[in-house]
Each structure stands twice: as structure tokens, then as C-alpha cells.
N, C-alpha and C. Protein backbone atom coordinates (compact mmCIF):
# COMPACT_ATOMS: atom_id res chain seq x y z
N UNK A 1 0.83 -1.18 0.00
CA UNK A 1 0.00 0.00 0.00
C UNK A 1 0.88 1.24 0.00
N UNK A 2 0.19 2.36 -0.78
CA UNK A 2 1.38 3.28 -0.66
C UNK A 2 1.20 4.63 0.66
N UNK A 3 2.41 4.50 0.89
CA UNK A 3 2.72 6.01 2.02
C UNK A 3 1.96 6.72 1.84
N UNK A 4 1.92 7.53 0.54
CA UNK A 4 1.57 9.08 0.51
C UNK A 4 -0.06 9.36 0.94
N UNK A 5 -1.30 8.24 1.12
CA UNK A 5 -2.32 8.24 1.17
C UNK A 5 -2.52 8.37 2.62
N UNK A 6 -3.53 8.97 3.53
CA UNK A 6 -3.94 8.89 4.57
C UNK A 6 -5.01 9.05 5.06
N UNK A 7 -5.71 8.13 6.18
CA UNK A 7 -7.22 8.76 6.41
C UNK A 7 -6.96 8.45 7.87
N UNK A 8 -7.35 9.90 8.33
CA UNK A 8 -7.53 10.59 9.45
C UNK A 8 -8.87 11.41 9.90
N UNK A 9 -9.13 10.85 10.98
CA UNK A 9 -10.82 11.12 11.18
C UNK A 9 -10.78 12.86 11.50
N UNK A 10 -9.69 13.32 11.63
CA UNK A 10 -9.26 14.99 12.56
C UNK A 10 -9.22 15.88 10.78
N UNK A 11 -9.02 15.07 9.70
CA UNK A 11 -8.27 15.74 8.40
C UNK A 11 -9.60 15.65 7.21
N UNK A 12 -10.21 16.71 6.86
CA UNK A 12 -11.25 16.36 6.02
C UNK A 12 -11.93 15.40 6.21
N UNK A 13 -12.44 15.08 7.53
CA UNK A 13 -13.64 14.28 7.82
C UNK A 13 -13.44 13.09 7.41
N UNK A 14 -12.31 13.19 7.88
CA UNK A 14 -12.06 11.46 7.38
C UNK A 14 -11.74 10.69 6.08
N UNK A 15 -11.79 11.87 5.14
CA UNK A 15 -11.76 11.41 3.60
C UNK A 15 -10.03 11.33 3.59
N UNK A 16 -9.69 9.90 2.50
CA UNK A 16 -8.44 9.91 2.23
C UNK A 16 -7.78 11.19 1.64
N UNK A 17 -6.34 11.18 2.10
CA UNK A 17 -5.82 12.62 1.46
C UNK A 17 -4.51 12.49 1.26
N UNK A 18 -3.69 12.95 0.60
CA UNK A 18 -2.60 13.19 0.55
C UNK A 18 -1.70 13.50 1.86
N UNK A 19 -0.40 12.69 2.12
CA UNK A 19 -0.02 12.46 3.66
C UNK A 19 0.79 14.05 3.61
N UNK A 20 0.43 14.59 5.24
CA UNK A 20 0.74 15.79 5.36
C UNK A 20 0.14 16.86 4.72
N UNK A 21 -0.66 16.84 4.07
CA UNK A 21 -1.67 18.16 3.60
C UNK A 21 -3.15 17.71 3.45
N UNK A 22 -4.05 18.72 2.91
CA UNK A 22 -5.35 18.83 3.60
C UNK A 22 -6.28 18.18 1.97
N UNK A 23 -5.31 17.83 1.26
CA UNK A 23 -5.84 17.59 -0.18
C UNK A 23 -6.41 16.13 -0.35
N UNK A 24 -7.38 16.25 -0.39
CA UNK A 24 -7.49 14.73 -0.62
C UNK A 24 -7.83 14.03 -2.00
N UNK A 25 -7.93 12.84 -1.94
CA UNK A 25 -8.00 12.03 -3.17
C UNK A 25 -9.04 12.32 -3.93
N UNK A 26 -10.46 12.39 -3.48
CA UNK A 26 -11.19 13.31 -4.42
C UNK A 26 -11.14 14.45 -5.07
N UNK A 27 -10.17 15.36 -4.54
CA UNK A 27 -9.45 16.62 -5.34
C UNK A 27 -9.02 16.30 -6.35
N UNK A 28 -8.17 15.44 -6.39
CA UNK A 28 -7.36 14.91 -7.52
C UNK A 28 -8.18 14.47 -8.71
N UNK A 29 -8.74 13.43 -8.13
CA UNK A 29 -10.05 12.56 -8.86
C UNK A 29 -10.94 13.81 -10.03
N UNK A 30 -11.33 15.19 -9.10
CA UNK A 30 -12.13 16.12 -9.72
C UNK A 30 -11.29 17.05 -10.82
N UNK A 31 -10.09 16.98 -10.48
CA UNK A 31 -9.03 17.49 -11.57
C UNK A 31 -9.18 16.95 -12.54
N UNK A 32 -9.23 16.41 -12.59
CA UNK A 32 -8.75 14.72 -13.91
C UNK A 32 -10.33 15.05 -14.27
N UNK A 33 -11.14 14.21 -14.04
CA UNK A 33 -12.94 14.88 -14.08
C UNK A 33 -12.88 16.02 -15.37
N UNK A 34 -12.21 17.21 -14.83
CA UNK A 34 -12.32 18.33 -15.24
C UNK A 34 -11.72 19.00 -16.23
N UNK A 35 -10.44 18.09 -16.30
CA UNK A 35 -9.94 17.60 -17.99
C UNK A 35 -8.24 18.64 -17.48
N UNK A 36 -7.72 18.15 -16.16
CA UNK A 36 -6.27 18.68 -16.17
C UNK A 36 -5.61 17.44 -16.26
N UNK A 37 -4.47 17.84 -17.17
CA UNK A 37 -3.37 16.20 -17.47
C UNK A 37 -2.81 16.64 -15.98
N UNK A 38 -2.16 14.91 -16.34
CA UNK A 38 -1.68 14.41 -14.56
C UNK A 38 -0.57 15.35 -14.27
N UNK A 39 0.28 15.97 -15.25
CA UNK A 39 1.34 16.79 -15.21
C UNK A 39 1.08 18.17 -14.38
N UNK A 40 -0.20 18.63 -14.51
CA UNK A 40 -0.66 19.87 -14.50
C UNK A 40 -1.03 19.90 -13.30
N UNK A 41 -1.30 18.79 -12.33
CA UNK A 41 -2.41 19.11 -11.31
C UNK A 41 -1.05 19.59 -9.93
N UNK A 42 0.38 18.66 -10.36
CA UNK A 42 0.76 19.68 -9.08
C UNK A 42 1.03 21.46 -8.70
N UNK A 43 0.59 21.16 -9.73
CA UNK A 43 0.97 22.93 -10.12
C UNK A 43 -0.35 23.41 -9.42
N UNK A 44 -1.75 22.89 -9.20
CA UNK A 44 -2.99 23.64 -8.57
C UNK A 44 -2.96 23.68 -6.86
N UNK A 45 -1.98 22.59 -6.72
CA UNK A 45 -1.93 22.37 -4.80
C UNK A 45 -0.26 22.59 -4.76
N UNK A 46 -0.28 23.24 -3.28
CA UNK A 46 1.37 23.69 -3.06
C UNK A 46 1.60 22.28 -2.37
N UNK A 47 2.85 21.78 -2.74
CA UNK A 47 3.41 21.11 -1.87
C UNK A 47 2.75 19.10 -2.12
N UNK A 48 2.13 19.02 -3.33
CA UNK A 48 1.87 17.70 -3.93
C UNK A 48 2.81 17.87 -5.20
N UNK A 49 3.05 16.14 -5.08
CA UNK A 49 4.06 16.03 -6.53
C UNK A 49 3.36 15.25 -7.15
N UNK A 50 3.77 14.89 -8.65
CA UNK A 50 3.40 14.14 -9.77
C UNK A 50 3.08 12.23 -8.87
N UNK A 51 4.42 12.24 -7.99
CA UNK A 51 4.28 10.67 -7.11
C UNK A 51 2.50 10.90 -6.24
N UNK A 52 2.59 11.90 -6.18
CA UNK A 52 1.41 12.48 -5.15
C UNK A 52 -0.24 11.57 -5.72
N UNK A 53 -0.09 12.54 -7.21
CA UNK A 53 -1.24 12.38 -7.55
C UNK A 53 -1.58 10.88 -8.14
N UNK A 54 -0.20 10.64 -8.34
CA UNK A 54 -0.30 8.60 -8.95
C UNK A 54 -0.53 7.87 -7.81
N UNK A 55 -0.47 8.23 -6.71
CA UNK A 55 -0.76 7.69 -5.50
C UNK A 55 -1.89 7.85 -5.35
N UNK A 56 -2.77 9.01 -5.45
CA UNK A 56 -4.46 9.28 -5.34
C UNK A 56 -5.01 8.30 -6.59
N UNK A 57 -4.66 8.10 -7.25
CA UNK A 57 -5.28 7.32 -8.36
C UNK A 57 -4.93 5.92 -8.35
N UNK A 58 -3.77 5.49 -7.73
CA UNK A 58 -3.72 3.92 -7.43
C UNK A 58 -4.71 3.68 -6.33
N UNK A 59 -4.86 4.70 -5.16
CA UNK A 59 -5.39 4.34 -4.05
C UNK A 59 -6.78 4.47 -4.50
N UNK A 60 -7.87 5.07 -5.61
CA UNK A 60 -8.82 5.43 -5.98
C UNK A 60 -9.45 3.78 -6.92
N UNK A 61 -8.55 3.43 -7.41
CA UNK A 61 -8.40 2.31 -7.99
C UNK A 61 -8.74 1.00 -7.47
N UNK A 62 -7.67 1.04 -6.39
CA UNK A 62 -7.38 -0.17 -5.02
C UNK A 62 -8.38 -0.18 -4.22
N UNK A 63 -9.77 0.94 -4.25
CA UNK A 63 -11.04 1.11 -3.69
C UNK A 63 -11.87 0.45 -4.16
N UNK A 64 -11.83 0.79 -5.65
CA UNK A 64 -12.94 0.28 -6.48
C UNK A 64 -13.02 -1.00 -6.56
N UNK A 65 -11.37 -1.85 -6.62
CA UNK A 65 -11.11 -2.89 -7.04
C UNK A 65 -11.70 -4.03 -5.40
N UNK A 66 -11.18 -3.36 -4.70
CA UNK A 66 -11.04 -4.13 -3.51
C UNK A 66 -11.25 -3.40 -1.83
N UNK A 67 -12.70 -2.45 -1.49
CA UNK A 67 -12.57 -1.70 -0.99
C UNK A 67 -12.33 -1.90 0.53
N UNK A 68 -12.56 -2.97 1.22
CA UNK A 68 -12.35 -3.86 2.57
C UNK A 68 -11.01 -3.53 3.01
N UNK A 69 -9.86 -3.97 1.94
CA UNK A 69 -8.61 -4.37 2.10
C UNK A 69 -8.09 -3.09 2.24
N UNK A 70 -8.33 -2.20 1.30
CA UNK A 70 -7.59 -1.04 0.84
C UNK A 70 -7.91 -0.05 2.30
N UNK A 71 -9.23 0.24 2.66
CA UNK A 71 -9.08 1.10 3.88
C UNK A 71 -8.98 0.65 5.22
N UNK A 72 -9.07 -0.79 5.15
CA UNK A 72 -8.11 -1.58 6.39
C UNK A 72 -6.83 -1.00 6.95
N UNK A 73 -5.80 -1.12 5.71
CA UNK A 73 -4.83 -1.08 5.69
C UNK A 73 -4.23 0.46 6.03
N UNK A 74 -4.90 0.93 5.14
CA UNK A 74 -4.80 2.83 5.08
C UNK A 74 -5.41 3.35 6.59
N UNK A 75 -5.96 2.50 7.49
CA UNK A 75 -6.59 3.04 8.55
C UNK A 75 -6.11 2.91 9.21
N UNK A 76 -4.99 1.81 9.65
CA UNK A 76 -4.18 1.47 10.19
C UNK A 76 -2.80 1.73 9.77
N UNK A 77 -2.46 2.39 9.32
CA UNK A 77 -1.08 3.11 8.21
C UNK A 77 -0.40 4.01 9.46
């Protein structure tokens, strides 16, 4: 499972986010949605990288695919 993902009940209500900032994986998700290439989106949040946002989208993925496992793990991270 990767690092950069986190869910914290104190950090956006609990929604997964990017570790150490307030951005979470649905941000990302709504970028992309909204038609910004993956290149572009660290440029909209300070302090996320390109690893950042491939991490919101594996972990967005690893939900769909398998959602039990994935926030088991991330909850306990």
C-alpha cells in the first residue's frame, strides 16, 4: 500500500488525502474529471508532486477494485 495516502478522522472528515496536507484524493479525482493532465495538477496544490497524484489514483483504484482491504490497511497506516 502506498505512504503518501492517509485517512484521518481529525483531516477532512475522514476522507483519504494526501499524507501531510489537507488535499485529498477526491481533489485529484475532480481534476482529472475536469480535464487537467496528470502533469498539471501539481501545479494547482502547493506542496503535492506528480508521485502524489499517482498515489491518489492507485489508491482510488485499489477502492474500487477491492474496498475492505484497501481502507483496512490505510486506517491502520
Amino acid at each position: 500500500m502506498n505512504k503518501r495516502i492517509t485517512i484521518n478522522g481529525d483531516v477532512r472528515f475522514g476522507k483519504p488525502t494526501i499524507r501531510g496536507t489537507r488535499i485529498a484524493v477526491a481533489d485529484i479525482l475532480n481534476l482529472i474529471r475536469a480535464g487537467y493532465a496528470l502533469d498539471e495538477i501539481p501545479g494547482q496544490y502547493e506542496g503535492i508532486t506528480k508521485e502524489d497524484v499517482d498515489a491518489a489514483i492507485e489508491f482510488a483504484s485499489g477502492v474500487l477494485e477491492s474496498p475492505a482491504q484497501i481502507l483496512a490497511r490505510v486506517a491502520h497506516a
